[in-house]
Protein backbone atom coordinates (compact mmCIF):
# COMPACT_ATOMS: atom_id res chain seq x y z
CA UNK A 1 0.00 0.00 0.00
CA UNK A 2 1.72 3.19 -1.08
CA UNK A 3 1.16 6.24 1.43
CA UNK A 4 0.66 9.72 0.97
CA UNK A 5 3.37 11.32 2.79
CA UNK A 6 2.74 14.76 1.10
CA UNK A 7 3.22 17.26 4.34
CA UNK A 8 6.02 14.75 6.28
CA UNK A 9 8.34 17.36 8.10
CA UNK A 10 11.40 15.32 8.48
CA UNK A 11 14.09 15.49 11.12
CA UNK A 12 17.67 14.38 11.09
CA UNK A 13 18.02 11.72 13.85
CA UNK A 14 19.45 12.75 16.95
CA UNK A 15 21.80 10.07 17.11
CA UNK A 16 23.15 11.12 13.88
CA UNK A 17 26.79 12.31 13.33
CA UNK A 18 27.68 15.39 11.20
CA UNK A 19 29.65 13.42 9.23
CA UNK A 20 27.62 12.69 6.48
CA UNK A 21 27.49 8.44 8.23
CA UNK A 22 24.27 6.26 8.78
CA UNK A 23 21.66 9.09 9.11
CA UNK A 24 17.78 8.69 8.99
CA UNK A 25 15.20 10.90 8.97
CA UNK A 26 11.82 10.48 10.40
CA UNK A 27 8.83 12.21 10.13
CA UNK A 28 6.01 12.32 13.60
CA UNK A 29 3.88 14.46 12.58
CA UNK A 30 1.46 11.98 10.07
CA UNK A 31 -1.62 10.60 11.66
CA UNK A 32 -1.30 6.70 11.84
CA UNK A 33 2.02 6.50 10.38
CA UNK A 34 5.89 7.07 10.62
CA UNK A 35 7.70 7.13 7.77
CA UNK A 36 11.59 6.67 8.10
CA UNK A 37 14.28 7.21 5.27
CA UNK A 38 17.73 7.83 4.46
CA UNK A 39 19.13 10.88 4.45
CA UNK A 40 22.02 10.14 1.82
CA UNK A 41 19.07 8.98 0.04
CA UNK A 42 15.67 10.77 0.09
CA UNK A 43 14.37 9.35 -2.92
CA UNK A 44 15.87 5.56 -2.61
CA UNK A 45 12.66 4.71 -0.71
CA UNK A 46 10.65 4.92 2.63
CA UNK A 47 10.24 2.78 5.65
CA UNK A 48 6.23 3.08 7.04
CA UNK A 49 5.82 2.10 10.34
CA UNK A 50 2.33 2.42 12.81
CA UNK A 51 2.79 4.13 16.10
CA UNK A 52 3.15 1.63 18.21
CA UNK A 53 5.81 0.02 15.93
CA UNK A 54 7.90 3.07 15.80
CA UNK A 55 7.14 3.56 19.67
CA UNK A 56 8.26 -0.33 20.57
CA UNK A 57 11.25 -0.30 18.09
CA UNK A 58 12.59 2.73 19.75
CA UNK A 59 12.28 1.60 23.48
CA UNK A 60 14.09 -1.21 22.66
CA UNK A 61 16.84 0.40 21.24
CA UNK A 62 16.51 2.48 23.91
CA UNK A 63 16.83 -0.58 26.42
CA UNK A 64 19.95 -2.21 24.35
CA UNK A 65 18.55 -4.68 23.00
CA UNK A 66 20.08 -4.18 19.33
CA UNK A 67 23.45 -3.77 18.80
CA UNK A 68 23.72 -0.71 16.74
């Protein structure tokens, strides 16, 4: 199902260096969906996630239990 994602305002991750590394972007402010991307690559495609996806994925990274 493709989205509409018209009116995302995107942020740089916070976790992101300034050295042009592994950046994403996400975007919060879509009802019922978070879109995620790459910011060396805006166009190569978009990651859709619900709420509570987005919400549980980033608790557990939060908790350590991926090793990024």
């Amino acid at each position: 199902m493709t989205r509409d994602l018209d009116g995302a305002i995107w942020r740089k991750s916070t976790r992101s260096g300034g050295n042009g590394g592994n950046c994403v972007e996400v975007a919060t402010n879509l009802p019922g969906v978070v879109p995620v991307r790459d910011t060396k690559d805006r166009d190569g495609g978009t990651l859709t996630f619900t709420p509570a996806e987005w919400t549980a994925f980033v608790e557990a990274v939060k908790a350590g239990e991926f090793d990024l």
